[in-house]
PDB file of N, CA and C in Angstrom:
ATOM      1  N   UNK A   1      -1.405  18.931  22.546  1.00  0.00           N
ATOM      2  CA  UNK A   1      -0.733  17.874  23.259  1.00  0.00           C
ATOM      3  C   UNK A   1       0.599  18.408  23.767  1.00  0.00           C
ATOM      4  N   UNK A   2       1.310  18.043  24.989  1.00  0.00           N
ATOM      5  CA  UNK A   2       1.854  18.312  25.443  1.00  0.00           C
ATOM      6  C   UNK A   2       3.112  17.582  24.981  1.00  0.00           C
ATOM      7  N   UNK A   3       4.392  17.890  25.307  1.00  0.00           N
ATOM      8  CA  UNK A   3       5.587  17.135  24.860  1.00  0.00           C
ATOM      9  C   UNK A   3       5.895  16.604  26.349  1.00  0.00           C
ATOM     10  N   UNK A   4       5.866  15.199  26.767  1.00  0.00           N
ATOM     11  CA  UNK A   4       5.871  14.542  27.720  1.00  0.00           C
ATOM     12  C   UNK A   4       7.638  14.567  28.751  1.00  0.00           C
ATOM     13  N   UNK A   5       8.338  13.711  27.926  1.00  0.00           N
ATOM     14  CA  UNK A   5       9.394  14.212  28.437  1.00  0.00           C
ATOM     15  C   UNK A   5      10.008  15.132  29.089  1.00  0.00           C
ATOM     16  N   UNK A   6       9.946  16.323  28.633  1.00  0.00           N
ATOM     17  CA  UNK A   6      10.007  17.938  29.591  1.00  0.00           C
ATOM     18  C   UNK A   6       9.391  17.827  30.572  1.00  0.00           C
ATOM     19  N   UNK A   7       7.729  17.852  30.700  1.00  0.00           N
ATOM     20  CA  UNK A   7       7.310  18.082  31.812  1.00  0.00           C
ATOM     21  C   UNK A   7       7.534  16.642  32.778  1.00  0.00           C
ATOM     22  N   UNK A   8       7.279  15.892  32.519  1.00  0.00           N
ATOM     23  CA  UNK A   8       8.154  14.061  33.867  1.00  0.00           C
ATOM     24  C   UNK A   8       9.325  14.534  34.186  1.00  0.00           C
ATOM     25  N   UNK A   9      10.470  15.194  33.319  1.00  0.00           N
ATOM     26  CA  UNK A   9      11.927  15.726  34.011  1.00  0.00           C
ATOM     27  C   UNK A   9      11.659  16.706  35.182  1.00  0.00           C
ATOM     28  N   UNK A  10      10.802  17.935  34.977  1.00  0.00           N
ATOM     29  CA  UNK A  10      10.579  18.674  35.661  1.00  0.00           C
ATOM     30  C   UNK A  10       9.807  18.352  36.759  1.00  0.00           C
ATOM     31  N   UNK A  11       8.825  17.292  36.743  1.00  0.00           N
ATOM     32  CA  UNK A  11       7.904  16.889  37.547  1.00  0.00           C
ATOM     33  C   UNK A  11       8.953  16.327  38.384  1.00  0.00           C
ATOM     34  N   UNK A  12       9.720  14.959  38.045  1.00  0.00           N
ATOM     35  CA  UNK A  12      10.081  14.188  38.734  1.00  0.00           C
ATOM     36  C   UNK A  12      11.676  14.867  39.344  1.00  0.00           C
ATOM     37  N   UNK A  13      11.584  15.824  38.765  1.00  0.00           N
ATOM     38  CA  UNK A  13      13.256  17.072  40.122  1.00  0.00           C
ATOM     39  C   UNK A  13      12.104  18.030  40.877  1.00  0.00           C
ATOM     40  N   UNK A  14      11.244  18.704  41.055  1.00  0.00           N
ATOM     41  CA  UNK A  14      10.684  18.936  41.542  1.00  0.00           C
ATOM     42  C   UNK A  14       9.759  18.073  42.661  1.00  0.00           C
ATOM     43  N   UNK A  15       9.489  17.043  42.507  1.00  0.00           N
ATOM     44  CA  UNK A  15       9.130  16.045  43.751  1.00  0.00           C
ATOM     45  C   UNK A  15      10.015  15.208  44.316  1.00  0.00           C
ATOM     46  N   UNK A  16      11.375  14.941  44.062  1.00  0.00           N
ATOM     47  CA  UNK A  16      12.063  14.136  43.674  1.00  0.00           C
ATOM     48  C   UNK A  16      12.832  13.929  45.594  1.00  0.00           C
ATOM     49  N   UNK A  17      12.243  14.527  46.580  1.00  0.00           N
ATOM     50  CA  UNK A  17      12.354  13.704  47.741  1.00  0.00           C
ATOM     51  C   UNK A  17      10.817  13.168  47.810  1.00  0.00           C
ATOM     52  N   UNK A  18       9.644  13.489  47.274  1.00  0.00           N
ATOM     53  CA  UNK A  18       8.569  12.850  47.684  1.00  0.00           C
ATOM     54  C   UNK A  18       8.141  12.209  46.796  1.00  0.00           C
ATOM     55  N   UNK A  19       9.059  11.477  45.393  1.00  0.00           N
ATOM     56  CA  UNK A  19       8.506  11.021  44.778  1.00  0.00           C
ATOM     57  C   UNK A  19       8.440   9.066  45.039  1.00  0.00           C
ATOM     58  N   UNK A  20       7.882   8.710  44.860  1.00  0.00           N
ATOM     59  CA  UNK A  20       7.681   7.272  44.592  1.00  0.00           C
ATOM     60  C   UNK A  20       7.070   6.423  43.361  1.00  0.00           C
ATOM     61  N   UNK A  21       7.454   5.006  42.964  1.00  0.00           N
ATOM     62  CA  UNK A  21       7.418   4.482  42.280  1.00  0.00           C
ATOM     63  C   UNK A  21       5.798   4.369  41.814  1.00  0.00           C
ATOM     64  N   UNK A  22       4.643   4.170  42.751  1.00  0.00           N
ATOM     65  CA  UNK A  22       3.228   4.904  42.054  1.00  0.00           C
ATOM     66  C   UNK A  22       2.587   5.688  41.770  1.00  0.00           C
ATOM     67  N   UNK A  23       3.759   7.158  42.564  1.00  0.00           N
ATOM     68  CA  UNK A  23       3.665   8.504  41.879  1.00  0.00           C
ATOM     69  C   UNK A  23       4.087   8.277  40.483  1.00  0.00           C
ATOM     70  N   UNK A  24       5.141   8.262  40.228  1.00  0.00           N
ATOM     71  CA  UNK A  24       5.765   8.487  38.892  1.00  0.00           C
ATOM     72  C   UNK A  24       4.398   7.513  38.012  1.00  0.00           C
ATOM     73  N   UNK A  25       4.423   6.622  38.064  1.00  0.00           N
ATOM     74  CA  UNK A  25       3.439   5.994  37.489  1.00  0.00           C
ATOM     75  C   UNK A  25       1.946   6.422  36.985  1.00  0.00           C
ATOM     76  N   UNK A  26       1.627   6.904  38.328  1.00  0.00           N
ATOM     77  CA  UNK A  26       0.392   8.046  38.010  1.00  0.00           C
ATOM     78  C   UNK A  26       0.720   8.688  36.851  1.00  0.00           C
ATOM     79  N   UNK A  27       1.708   9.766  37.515  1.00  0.00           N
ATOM     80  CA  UNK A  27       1.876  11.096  36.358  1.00  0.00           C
ATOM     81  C   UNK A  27       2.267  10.093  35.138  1.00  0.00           C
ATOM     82  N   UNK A  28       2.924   9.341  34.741  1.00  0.00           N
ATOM     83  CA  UNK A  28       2.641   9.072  33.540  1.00  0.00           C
ATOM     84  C   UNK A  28       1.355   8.689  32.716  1.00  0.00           C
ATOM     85  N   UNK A  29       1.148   7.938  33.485  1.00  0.00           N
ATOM     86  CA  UNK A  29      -0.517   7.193  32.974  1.00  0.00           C
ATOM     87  C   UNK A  29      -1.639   8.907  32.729  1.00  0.00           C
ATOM     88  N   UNK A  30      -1.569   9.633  33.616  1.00  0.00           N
ATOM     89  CA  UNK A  30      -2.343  10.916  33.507  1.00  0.00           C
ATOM     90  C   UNK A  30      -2.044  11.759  32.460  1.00  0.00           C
ATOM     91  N   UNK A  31      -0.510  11.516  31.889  1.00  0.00           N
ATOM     92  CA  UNK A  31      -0.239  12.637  31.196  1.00  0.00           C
ATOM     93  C   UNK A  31      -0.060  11.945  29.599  1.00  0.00           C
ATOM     94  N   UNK A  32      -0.106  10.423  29.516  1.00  0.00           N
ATOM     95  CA  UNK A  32       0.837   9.582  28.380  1.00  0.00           C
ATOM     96  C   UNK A  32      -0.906   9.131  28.026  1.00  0.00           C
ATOM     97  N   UNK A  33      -2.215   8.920  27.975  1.00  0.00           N
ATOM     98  CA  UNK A  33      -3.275   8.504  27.676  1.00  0.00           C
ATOM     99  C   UNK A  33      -3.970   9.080  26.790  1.00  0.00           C
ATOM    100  N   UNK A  34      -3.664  10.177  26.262  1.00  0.00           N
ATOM    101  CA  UNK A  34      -4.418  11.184  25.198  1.00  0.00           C
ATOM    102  C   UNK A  34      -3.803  10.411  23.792  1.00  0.00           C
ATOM    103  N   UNK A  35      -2.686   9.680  23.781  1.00  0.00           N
ATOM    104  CA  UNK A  35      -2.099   9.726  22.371  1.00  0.00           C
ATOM    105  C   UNK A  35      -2.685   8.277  21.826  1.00  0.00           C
ATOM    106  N   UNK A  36      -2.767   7.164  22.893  1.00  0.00           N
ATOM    107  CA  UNK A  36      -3.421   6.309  22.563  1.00  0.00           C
ATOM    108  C   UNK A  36      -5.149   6.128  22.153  1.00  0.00           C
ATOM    109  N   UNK A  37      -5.187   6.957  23.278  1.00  0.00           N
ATOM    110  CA  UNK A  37      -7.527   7.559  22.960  1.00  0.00           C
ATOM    111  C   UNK A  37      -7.350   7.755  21.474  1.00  0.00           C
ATOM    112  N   UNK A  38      -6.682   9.052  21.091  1.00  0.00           N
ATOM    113  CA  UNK A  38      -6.557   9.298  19.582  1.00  0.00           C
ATOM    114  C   UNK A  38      -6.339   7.828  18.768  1.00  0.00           C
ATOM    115  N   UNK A  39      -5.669   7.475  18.807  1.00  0.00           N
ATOM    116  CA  UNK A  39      -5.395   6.268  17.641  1.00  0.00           C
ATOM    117  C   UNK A  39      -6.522   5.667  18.024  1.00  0.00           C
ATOM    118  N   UNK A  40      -6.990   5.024  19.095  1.00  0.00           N
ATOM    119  CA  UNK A  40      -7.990   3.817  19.155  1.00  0.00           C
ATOM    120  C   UNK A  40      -9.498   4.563  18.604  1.00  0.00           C
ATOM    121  N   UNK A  41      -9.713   5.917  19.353  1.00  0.00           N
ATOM    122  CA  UNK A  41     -10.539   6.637  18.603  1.00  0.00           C
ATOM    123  C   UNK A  41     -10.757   6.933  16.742  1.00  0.00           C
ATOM    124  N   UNK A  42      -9.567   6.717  16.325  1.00  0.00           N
ATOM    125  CA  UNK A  42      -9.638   7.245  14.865  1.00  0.00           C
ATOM    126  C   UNK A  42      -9.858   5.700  13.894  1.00  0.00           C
ATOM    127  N   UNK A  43      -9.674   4.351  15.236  1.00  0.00           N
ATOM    128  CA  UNK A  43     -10.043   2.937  14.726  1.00  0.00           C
ATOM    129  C   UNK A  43     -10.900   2.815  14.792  1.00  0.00           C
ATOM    130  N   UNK A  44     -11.678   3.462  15.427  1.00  0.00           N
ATOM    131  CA  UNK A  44     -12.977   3.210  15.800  1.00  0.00           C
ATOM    132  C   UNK A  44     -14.353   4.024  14.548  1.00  0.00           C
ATOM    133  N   UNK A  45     -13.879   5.283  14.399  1.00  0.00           N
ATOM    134  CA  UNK A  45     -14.855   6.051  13.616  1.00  0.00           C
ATOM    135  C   UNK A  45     -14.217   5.500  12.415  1.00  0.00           C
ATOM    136  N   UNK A  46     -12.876   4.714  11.507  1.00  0.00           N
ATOM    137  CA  UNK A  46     -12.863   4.719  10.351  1.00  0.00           C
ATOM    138  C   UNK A  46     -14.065   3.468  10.689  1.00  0.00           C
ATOM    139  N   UNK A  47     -13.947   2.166  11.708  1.00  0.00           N
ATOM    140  CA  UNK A  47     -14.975   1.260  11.435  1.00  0.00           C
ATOM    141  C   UNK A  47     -16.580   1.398  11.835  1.00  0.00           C
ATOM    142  N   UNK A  48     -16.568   2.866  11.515  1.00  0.00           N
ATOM    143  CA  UNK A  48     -18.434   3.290  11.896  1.00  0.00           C
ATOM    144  C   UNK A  48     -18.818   3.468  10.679  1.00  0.00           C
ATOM    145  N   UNK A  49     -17.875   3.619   9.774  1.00  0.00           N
ATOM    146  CA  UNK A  49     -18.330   4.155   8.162  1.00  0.00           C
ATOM    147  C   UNK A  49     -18.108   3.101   7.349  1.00  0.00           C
ATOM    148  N   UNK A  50     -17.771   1.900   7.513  1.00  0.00           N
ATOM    149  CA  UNK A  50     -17.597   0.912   6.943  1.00  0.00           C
ATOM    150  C   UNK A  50     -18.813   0.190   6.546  1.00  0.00           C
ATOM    151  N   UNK A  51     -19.049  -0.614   5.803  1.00  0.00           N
ATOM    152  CA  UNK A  51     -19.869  -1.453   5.044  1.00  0.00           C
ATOM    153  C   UNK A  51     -20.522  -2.191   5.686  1.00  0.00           C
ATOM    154  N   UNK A  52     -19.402  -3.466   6.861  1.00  0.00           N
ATOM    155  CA  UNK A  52     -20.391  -4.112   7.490  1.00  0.00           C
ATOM    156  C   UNK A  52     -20.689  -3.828   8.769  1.00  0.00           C
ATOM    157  N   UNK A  53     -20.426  -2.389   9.141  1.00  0.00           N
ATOM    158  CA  UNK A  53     -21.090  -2.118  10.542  1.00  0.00           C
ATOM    159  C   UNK A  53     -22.466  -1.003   9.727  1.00  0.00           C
ATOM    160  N   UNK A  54     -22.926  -0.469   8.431  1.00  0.00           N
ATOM    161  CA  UNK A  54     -24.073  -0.515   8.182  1.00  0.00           C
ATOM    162  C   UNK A  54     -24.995  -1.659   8.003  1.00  0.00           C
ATOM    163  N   UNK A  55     -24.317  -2.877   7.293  1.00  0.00           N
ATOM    164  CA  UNK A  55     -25.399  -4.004   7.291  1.00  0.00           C
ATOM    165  C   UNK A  55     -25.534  -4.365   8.623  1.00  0.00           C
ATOM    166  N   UNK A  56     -24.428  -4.382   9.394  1.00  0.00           N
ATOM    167  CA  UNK A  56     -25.014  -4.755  10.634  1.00  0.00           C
ATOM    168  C   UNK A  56     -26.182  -4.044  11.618  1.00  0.00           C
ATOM    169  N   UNK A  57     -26.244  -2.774  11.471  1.00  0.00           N
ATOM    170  CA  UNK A  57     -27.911  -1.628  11.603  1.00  0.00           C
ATOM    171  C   UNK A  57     -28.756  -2.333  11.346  1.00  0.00           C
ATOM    172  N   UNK A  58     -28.532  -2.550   9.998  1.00  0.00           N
ATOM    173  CA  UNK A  58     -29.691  -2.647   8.957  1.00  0.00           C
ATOM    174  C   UNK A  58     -30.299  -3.844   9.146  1.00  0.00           C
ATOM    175  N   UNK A  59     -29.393  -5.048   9.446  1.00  0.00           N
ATOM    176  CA  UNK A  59     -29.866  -6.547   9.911  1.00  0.00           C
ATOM    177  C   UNK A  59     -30.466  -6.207  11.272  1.00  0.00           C
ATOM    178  N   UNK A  60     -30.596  -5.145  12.028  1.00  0.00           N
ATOM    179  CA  UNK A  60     -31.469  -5.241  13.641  1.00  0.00           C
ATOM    180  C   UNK A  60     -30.210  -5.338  14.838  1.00  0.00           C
ATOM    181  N   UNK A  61     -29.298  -5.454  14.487  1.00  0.00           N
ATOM    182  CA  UNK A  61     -28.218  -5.834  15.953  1.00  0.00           C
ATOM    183  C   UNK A  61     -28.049  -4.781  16.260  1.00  0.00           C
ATOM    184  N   UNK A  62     -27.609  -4.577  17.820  1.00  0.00           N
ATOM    185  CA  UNK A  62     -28.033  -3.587  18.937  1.00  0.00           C
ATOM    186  C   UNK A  62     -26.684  -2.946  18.990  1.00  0.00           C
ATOM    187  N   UNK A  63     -26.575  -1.961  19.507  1.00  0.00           N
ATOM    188  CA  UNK A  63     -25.270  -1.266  19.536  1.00  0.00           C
ATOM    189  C   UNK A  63     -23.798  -2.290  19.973  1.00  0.00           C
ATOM    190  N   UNK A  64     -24.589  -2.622  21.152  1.00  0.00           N
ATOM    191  CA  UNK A  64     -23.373  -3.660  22.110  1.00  0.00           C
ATOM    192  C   UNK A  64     -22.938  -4.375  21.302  1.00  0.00           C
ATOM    193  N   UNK A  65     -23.937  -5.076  20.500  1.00  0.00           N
ATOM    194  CA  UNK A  65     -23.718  -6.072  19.552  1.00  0.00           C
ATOM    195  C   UNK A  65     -22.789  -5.842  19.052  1.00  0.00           C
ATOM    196  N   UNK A  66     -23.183  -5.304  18.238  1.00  0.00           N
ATOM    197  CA  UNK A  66     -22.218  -4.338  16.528  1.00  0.00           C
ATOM    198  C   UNK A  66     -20.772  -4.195  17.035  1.00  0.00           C
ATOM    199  N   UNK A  67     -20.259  -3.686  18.777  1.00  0.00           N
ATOM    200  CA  UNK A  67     -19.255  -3.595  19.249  1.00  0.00           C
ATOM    201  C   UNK A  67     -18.423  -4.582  19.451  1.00  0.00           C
ATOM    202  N   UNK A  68     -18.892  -5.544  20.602  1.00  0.00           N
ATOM    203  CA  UNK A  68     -18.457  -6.410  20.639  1.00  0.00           C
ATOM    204  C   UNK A  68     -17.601  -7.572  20.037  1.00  0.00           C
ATOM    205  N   UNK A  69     -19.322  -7.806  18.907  1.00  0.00           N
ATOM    206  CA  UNK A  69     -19.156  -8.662  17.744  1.00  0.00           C
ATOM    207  C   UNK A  69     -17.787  -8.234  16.561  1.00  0.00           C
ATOM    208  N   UNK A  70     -18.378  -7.223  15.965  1.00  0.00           N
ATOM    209  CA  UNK A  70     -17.985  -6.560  14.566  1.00  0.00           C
ATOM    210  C   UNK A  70     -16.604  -5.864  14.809  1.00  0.00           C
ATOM    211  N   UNK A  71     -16.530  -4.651  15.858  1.00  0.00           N
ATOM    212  CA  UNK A  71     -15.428  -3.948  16.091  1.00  0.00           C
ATOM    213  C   UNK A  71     -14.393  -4.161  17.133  1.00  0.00           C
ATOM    214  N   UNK A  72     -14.476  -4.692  17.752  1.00  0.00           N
ATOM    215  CA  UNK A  72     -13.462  -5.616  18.939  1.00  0.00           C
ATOM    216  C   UNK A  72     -12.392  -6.198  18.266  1.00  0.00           C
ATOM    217  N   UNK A  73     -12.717  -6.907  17.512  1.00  0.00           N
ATOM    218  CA  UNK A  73     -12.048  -7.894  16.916  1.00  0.00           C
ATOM    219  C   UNK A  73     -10.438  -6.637  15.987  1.00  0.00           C
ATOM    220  N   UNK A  74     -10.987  -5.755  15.579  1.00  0.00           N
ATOM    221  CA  UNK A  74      -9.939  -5.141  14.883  1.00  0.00           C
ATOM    222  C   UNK A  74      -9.295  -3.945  16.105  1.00  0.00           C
ATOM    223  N   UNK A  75     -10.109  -3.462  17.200  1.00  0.00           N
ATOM    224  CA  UNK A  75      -9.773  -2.546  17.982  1.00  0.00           C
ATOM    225  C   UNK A  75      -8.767  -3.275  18.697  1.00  0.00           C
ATOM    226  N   UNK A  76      -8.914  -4.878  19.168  1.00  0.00           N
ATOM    227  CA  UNK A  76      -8.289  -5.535  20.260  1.00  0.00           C
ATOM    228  C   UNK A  76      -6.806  -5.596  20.189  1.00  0.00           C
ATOM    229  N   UNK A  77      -5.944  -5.789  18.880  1.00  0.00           N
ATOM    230  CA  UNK A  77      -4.704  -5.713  18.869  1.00  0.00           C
ATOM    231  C   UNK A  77      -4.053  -4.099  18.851  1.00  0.00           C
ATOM    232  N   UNK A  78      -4.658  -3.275  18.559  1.00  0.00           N
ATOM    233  CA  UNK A  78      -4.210  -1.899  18.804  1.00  0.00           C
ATOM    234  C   UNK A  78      -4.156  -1.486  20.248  1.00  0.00           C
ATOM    235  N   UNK A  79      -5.179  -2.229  20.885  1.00  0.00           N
ATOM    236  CA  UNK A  79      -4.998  -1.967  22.431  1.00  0.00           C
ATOM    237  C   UNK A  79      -4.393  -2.621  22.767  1.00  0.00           C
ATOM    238  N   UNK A  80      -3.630  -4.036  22.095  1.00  0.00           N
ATOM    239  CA  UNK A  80      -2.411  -5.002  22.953  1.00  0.00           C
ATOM    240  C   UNK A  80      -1.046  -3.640  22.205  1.00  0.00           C
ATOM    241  N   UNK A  81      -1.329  -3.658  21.347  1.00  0.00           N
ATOM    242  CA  UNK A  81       0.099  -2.683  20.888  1.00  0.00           C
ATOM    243  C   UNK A  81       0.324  -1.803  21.699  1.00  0.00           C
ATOM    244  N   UNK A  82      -0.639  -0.911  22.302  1.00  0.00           N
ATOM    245  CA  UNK A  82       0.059   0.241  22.707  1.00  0.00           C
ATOM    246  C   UNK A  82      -0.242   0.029  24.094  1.00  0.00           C
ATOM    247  N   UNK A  83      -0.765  -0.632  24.549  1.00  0.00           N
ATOM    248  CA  UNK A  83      -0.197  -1.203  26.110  1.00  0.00           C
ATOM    249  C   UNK A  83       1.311  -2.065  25.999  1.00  0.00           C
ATOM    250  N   UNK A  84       1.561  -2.601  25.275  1.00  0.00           N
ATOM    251  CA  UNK A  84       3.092  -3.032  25.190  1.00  0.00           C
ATOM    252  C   UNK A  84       4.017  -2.225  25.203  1.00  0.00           C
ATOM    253  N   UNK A  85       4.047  -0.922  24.001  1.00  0.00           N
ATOM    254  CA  UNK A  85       4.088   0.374  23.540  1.00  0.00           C
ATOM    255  C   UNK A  85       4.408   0.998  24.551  1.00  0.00           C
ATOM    256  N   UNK A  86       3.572   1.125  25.770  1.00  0.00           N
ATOM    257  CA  UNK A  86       3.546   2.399  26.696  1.00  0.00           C
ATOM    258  C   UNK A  86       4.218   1.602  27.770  1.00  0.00           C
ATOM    259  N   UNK A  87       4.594   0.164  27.794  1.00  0.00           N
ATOM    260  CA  UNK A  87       5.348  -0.326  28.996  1.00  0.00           C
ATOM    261  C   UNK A  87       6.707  -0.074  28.982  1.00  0.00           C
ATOM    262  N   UNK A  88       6.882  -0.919  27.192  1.00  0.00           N
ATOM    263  CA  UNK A  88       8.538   0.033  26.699  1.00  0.00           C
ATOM    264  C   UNK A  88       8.836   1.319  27.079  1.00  0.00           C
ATOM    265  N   UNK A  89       8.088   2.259  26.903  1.00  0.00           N
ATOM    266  CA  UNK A  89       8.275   3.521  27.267  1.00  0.00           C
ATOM    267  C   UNK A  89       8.370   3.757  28.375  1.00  0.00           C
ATOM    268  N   UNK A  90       7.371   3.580  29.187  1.00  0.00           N
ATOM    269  CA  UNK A  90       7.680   3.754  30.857  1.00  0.00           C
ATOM    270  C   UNK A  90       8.946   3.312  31.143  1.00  0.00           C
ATOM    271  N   UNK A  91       9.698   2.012  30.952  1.00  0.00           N
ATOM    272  CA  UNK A  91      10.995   1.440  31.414  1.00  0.00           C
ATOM    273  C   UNK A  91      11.862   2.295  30.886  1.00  0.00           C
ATOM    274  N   UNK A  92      11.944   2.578  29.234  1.00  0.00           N
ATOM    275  CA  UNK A  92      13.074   3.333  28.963  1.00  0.00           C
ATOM    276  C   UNK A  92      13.226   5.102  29.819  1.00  0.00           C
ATOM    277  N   UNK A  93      11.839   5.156  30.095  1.00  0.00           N
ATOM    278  CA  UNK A  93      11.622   6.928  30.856  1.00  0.00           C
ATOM    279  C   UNK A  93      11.840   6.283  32.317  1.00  0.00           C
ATOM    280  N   UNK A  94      11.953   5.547  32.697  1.00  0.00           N
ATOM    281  CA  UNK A  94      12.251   5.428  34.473  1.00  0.00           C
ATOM    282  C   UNK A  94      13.738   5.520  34.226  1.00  0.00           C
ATOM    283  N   UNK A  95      14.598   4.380  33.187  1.00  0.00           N
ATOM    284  CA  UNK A  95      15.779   4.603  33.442  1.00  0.00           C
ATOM    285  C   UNK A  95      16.240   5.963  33.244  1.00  0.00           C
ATOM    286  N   UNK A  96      15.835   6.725  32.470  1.00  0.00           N
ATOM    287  CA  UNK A  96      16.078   7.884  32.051  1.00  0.00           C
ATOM    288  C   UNK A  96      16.238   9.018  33.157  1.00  0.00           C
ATOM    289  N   UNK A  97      15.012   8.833  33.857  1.00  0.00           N
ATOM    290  CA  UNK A  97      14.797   9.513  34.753  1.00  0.00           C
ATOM    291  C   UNK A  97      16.034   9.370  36.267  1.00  0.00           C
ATOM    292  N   UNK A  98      16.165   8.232  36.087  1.00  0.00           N
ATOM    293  CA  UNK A  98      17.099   7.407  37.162  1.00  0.00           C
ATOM    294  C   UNK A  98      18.478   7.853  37.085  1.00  0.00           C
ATOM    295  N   UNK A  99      18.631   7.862  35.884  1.00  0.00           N
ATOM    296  CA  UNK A  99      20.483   7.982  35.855  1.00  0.00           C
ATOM    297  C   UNK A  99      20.219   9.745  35.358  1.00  0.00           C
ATOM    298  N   UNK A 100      19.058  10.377  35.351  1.00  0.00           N
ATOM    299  CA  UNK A 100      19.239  11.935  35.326  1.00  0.00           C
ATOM    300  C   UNK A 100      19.609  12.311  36.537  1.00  0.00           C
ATOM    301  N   UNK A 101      18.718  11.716  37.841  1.00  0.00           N
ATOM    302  CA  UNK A 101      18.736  11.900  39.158  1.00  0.00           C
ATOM    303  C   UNK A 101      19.688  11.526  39.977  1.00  0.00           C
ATOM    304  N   UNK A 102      20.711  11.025  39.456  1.00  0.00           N
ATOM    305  CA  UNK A 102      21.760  10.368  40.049  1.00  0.00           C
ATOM    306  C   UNK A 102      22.687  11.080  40.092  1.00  0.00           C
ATOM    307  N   UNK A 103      23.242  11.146  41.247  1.00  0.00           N
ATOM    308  CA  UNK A 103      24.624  12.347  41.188  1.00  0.00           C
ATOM    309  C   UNK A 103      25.889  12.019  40.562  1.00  0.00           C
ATOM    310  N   UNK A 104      26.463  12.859  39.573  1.00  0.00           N
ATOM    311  CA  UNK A 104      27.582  12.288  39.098  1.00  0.00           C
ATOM    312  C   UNK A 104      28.792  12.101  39.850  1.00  0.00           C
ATOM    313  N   UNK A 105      29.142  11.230  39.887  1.00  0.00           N
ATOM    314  CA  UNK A 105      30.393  10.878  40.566  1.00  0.00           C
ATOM    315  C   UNK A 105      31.866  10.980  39.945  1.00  0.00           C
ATOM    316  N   UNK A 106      32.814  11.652  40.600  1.00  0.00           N
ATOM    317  CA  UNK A 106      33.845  11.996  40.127  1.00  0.00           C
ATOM    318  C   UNK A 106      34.936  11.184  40.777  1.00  0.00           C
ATOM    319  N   UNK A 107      35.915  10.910  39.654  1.00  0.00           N
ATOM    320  CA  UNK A 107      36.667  10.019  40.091  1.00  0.00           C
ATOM    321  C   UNK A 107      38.119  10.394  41.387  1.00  0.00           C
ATOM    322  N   UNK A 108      37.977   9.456  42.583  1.00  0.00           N
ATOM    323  CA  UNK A 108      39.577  10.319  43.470  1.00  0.00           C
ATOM    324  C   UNK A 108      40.293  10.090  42.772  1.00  0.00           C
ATOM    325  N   UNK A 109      41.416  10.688  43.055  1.00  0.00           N
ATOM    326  CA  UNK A 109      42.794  10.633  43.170  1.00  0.00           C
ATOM    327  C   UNK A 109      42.929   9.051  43.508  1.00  0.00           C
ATOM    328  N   UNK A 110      44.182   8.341  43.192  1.00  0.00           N
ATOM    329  CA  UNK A 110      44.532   7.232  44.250  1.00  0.00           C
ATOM    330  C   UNK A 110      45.819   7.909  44.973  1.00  0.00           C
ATOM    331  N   UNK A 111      46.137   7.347  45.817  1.00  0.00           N
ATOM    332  CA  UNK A 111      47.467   7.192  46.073  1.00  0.00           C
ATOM    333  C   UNK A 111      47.339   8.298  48.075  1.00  0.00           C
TER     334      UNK A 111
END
């Protein structure tokens, strides 16, 4: 896995006259989706070894079923978490990105 931050800094000064607000977006979504697969993936195989997704085989219900029914129900708030998760993040990495890209301004003289 890649360390995200570094490469969006570099991405986004390197495009940074052709970048736009559904570029940046892209590259995040392309590069920020592996960490969530993992977690929802590792919810998923602890509830394949569980108890009642064997009785549920064993009673005749069909794959879809077993999904729907049985494993949805515990997968569904991990996928509200880290879609919430990854919105926080996007906002705090745009501002980030924003006031990196911003030229510092130095104060005149008055007078």
């Amino acid at each position: 896995m890649i360390p995200l931050f570094p490469l969006l800094v570099l991405f986004y000064f390197v495009m940074r006259d052709k970048m736009s607000w559904p570029l940046l977006a892209l590259a995040m979504a392309f590069l920020g989706w592996s960490y969530d697969a993992r977690l929802i993936r590792s919810v998923a195989m602890s509830l394949k070894s569980r108890e009642f997704t064997q009785q549920s085989v064993f009673s005749g219900m069909r794959t879809s079923e077993i999904v729907l029914q049985e494993h949805l129900p515990y997968v569904l708030p991990i996928v509200f978490y880290t879609t919430m998760n990854n919105m926080n993040w996007s906002i705090g990495l745009e501002v980030t990105l924003s006031v990196l890209a911003s030229p510092i301004s130095t104060p005149r003289p008055s007078g």
